[in-house]
Protein backbone atom coordinates (compact mmCIF):
# COMPACT_ATOMS: atom_id res chain seq x y z
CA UNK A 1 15.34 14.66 0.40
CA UNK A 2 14.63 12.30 -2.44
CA UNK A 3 11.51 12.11 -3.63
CA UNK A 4 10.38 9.70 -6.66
CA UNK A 5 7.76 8.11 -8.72
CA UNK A 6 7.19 4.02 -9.11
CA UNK A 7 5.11 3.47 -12.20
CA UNK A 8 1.88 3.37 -9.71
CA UNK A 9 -0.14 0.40 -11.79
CA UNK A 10 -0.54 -1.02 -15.39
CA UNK A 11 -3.46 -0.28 -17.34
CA UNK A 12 -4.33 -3.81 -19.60
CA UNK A 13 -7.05 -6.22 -19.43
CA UNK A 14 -6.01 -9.52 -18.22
CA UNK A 15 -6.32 -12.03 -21.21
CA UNK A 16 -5.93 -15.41 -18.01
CA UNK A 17 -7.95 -17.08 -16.00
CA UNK A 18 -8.16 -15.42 -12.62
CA UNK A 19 -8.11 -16.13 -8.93
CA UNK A 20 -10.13 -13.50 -7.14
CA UNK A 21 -11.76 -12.32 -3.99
CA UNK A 22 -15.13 -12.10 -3.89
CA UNK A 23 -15.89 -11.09 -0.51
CA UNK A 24 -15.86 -14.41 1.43
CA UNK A 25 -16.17 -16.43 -1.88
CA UNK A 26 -13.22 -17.84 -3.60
CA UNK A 27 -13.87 -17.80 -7.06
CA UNK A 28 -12.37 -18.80 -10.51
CA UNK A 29 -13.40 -16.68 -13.41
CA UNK A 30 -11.70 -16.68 -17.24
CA UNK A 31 -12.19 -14.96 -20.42
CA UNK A 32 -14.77 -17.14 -21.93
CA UNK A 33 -16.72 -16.37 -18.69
CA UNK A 34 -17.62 -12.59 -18.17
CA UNK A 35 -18.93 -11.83 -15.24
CA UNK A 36 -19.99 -7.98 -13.78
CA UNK A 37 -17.65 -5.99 -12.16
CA UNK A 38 -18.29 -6.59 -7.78
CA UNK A 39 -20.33 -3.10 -6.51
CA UNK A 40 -18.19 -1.64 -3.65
CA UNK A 41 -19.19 -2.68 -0.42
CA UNK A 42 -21.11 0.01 1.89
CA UNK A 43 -18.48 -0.06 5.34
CA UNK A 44 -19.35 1.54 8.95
CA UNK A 45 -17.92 4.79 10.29
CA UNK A 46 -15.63 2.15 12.53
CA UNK A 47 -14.08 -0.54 9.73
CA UNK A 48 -12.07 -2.99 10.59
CA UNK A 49 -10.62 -5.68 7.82
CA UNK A 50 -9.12 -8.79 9.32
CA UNK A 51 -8.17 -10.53 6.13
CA UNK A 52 -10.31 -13.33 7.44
CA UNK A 53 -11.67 -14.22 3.69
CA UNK A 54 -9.07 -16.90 1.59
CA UNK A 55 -8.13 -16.48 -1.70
CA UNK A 56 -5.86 -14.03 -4.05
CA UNK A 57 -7.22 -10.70 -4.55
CA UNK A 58 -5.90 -10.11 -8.45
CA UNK A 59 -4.57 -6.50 -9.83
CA UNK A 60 -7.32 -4.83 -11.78
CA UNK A 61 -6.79 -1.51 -14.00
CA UNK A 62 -9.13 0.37 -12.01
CA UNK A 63 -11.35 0.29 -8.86
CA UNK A 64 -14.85 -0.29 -10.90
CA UNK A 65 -13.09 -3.24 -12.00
CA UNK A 66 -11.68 -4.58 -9.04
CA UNK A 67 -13.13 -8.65 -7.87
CA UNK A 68 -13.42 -7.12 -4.31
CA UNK A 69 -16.03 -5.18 -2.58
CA UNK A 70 -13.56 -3.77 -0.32
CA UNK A 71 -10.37 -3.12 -2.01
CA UNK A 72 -8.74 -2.53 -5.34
CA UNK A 73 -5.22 -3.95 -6.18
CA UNK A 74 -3.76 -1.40 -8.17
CA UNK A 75 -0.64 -2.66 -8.79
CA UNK A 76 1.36 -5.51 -7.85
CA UNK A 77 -0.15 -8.40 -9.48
CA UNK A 78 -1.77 -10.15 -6.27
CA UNK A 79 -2.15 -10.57 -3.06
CA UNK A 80 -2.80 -13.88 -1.50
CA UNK A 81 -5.04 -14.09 1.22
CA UNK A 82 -4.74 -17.23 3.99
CA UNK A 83 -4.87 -17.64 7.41
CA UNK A 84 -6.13 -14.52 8.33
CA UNK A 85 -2.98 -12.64 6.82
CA UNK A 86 -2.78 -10.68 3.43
CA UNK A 87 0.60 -11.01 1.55
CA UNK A 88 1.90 -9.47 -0.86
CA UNK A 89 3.82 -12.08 -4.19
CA UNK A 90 6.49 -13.88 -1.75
CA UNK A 91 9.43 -14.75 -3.47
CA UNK A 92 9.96 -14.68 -7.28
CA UNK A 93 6.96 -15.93 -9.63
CA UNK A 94 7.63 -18.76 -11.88
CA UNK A 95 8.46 -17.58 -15.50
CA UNK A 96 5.60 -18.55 -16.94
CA UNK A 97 3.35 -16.81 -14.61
CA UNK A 98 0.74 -14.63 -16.09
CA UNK A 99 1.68 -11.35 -14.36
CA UNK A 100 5.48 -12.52 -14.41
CA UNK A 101 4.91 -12.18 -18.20
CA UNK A 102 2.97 -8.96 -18.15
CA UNK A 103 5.21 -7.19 -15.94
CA UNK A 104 8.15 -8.13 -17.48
CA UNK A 105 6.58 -6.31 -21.02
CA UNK A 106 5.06 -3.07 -19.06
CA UNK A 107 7.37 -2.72 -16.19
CA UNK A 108 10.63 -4.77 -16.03
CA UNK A 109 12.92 -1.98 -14.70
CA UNK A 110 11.28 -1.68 -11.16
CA UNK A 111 10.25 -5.90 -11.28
CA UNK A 112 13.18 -7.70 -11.75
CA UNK A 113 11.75 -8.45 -15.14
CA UNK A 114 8.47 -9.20 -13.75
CA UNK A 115 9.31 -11.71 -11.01
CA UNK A 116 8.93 -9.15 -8.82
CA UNK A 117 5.67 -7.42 -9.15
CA UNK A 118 5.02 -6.93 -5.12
CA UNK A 119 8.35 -4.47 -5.69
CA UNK A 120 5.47 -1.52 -6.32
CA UNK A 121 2.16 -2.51 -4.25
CA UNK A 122 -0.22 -0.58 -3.73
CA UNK A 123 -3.47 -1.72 -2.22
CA UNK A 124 -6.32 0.90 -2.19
CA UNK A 125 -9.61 0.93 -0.43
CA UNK A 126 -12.93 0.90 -1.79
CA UNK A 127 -14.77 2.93 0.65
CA UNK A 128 -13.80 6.56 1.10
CA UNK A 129 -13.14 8.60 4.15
CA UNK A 130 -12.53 12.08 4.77
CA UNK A 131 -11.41 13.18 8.25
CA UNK A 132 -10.31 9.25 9.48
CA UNK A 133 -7.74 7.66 11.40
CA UNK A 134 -6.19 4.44 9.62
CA UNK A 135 -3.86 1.47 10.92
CA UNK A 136 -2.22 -1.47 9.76
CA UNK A 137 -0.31 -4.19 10.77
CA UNK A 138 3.00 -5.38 8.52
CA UNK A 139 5.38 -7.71 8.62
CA UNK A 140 8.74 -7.61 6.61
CA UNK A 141 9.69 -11.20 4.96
CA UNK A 142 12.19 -10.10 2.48
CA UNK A 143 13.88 -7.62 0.49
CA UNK A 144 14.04 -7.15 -3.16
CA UNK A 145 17.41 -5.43 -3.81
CA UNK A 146 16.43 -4.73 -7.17
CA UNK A 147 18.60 -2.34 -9.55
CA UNK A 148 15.74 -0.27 -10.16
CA UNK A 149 16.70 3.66 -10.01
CA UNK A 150 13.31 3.57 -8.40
CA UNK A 151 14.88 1.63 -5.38
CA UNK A 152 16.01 3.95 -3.25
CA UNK A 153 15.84 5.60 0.57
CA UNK A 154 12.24 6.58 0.40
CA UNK A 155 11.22 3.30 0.04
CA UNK A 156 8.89 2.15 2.87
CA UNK A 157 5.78 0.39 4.35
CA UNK A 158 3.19 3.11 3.77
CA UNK A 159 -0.45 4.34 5.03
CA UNK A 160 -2.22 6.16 2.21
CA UNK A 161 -4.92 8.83 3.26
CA UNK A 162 -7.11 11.19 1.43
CA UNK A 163 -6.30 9.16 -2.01
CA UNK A 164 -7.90 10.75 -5.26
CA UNK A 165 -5.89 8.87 -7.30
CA UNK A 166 -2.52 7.74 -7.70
CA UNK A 167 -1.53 11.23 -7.92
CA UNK A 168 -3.13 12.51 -4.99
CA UNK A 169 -2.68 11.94 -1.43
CA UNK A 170 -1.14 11.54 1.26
CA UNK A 171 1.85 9.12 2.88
CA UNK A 172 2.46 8.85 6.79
CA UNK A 173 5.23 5.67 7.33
CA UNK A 174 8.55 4.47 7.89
CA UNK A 175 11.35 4.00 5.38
CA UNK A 176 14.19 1.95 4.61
CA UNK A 177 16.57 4.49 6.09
CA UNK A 178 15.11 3.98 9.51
CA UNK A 179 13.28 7.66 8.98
CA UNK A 180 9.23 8.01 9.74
CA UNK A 181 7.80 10.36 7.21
CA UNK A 182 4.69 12.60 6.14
CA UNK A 183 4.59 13.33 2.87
CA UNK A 184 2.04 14.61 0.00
CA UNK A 185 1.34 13.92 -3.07
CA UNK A 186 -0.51 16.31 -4.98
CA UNK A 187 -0.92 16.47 -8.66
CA UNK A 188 1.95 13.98 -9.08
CA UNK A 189 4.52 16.66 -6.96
CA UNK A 190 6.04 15.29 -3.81
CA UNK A 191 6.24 17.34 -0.65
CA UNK A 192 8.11 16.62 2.66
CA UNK A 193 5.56 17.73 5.25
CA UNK A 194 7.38 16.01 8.28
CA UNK A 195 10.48 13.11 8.70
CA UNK A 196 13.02 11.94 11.88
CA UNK A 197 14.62 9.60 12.64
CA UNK A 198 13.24 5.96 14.37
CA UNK A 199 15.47 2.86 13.44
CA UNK A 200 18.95 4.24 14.41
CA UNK A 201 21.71 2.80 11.83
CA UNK A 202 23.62 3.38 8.63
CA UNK A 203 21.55 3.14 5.81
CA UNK A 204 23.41 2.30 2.08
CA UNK A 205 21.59 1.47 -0.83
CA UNK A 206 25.01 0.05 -2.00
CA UNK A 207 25.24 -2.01 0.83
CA UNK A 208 21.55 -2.83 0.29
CA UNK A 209 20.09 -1.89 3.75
CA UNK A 210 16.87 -1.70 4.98
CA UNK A 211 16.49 -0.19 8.75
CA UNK A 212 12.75 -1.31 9.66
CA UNK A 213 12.32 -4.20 11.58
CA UNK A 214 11.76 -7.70 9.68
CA UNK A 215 10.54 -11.09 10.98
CA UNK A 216 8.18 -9.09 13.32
CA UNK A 217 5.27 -7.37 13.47
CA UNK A 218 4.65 -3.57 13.25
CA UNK A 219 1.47 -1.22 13.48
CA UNK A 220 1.22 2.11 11.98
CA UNK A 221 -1.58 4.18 12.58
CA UNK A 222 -2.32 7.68 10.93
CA UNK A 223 -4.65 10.64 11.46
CA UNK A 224 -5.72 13.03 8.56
CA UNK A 225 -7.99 16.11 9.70
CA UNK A 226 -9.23 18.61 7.92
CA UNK A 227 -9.12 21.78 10.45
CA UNK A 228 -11.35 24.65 10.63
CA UNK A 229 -9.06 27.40 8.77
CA UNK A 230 -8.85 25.13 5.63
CA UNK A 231 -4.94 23.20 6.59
CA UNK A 232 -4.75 19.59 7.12
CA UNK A 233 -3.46 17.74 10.02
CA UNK A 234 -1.21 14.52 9.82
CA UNK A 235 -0.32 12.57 12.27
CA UNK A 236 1.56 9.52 12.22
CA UNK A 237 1.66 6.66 15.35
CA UNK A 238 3.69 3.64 15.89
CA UNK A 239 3.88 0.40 17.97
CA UNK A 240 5.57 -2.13 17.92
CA UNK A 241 5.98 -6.04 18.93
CA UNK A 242 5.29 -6.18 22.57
CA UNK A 243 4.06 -2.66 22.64
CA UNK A 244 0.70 -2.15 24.46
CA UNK A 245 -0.12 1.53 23.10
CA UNK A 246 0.87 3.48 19.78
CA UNK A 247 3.50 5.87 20.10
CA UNK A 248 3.11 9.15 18.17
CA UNK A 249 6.07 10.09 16.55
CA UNK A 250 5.53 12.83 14.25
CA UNK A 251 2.51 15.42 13.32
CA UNK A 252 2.40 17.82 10.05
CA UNK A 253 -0.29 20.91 9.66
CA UNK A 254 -0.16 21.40 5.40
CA UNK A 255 -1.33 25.02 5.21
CA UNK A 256 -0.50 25.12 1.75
CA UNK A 257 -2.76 23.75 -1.75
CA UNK A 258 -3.83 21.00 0.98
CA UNK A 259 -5.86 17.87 -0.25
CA UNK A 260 -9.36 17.81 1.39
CA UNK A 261 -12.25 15.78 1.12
CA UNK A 262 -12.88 12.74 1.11
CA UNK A 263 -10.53 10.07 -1.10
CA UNK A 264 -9.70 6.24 -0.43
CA UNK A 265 -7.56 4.70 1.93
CA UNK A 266 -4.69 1.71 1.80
CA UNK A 267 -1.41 0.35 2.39
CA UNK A 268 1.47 1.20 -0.12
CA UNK A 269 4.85 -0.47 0.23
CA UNK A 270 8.05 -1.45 -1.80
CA UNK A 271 11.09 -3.71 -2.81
CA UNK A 272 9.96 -5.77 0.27
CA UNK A 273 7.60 -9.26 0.45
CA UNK A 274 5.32 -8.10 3.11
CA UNK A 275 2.51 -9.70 5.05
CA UNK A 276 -0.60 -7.58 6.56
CA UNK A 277 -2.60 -8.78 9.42
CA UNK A 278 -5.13 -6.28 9.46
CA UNK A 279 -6.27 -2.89 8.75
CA UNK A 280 -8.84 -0.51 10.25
CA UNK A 281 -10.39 2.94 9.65
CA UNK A 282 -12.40 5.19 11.69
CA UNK A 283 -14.48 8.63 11.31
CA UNK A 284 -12.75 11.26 13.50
């Protein structure tokens, strides 16, 4: 099983104007305008986020930083927000873009030389949860078929639970190799708690493949649970286009050093222009 590390996010201040969400309010701040960093917002025990606010939510370096009440960008570079759909960058940015620029200094391997900054996304709530079930809705656009070492089968479009930071949590998703997966990170090791199959092909990285579903919609939905001997629960649940009802496809018990407590929530996913078209999160 391979298991691997993106650079998670890129610690800098950002010396540009900016395009930011500020709850429903699209705003424009720069550098010769400070303004104080956005308080996170206080969410219900049932939380749903329908991306219903326009704008471009820009990467900050950390989540007391971050333009939006609800979520921190932690790394790539922005996510436009329109029409009720989060994206991540479509496409490739123009060369002079700001983060184009940036990530082509701090990060050009897994980029593309910075065009690609939505190659390693990572989008990370602002509210925390500790025993919750979380879903989202994604949509595949495009592949990046980047040279990156980093590119590789474990790629995927990803629910993170019980996040401390970027080196703590956990992953329930699917992967470019057509496998669904639980996985944990703790203290920047990665375990395999649970994986089969779903998307039946042949998967080649040479032959740049990518198993999940594109042009369509597809919900994930995962449940972290702390039970009462101390382990933690996963599960993992799919549907998709057409589907009435999730589908539970795989369920992990992590008996050993688990991660409990509460920690944020989000969406991680990679070498892929994705769109979201919601995302929800409920005490269990």
């Amino acid at each position: 099983m391979q298991h691997h590390s993106v650079a998670h996010t890129m610690r800098f201040s950002h010396p540009f104007a900016l395009l930011v969400l500020c709850t429903s309010l699209l705003i424009i701040f720069t550098p010769i305008s400070p303004v104080k960093a956005i308080t996170a917002a206080s969410v219900p025990s049932s939380y749903f986020y329908s991306f219903n606010a326009a704008g471009t939510l820009i990467e900050a370096g950390s989540d007391s930083t971050s333009r939006s009440g609800y979520w921190w960008l932690s790394s790539g570079g922005k996510m436009p927000i329109q029409n009720s759909v989060g994206k991540t960058v479509q496409g490739s940015l123009p060369t002079t873009d700001p983060w184009r620029v940036l990530y082509n200094k701090n990060n050009p391997l897994d980029t593309d030389n910075g065009y690609h900054p939505q190659n390693i996304f990572r989008l990370v709530s602002r509210s925390q949860w500790d025993d919750v079930r979380i879903e989202a809705k994604y949509k595949i656009n495009r592949d990046n078929f980047s040279a990156s070492p980093n590119r590789n089968a474990s790629n995927g479009l990803l629910l993170m639970s019980r996040y401390k930071d970027q080196n703590s949590l956990y992953y329930a998703g699917v992967r470019v190799d057509g496998k669904a997966i639980i996985k944990k990170k703790k203290d920047g090791a990665y375990t395999t708690l649970a994986e089969k199959t779903v998307f039946p092909g042949s998967y080649s990285i040479e032959g740049n493949v990518n198993l999940i579903p594109h042009n369509t919609w597809l919900s994930l939905r995962s449940d972290t649970i702390t039970n009462t001997d101390g382990s933690v629960t996963v599960r993992l649940y799919m549907r998709k286009a057409g589907e009435i009802a999730f589908t539970k496809i795989l369920e992990a018990k992590d008996n050993s050093n688990p991660i409990t407590g509460a920690g944020y929530a989000g969406i991680r996913t990679d070498f892929m222009d994705v769109e979201f078209d919601s995302f929800q999160a409920i005490d269990l």
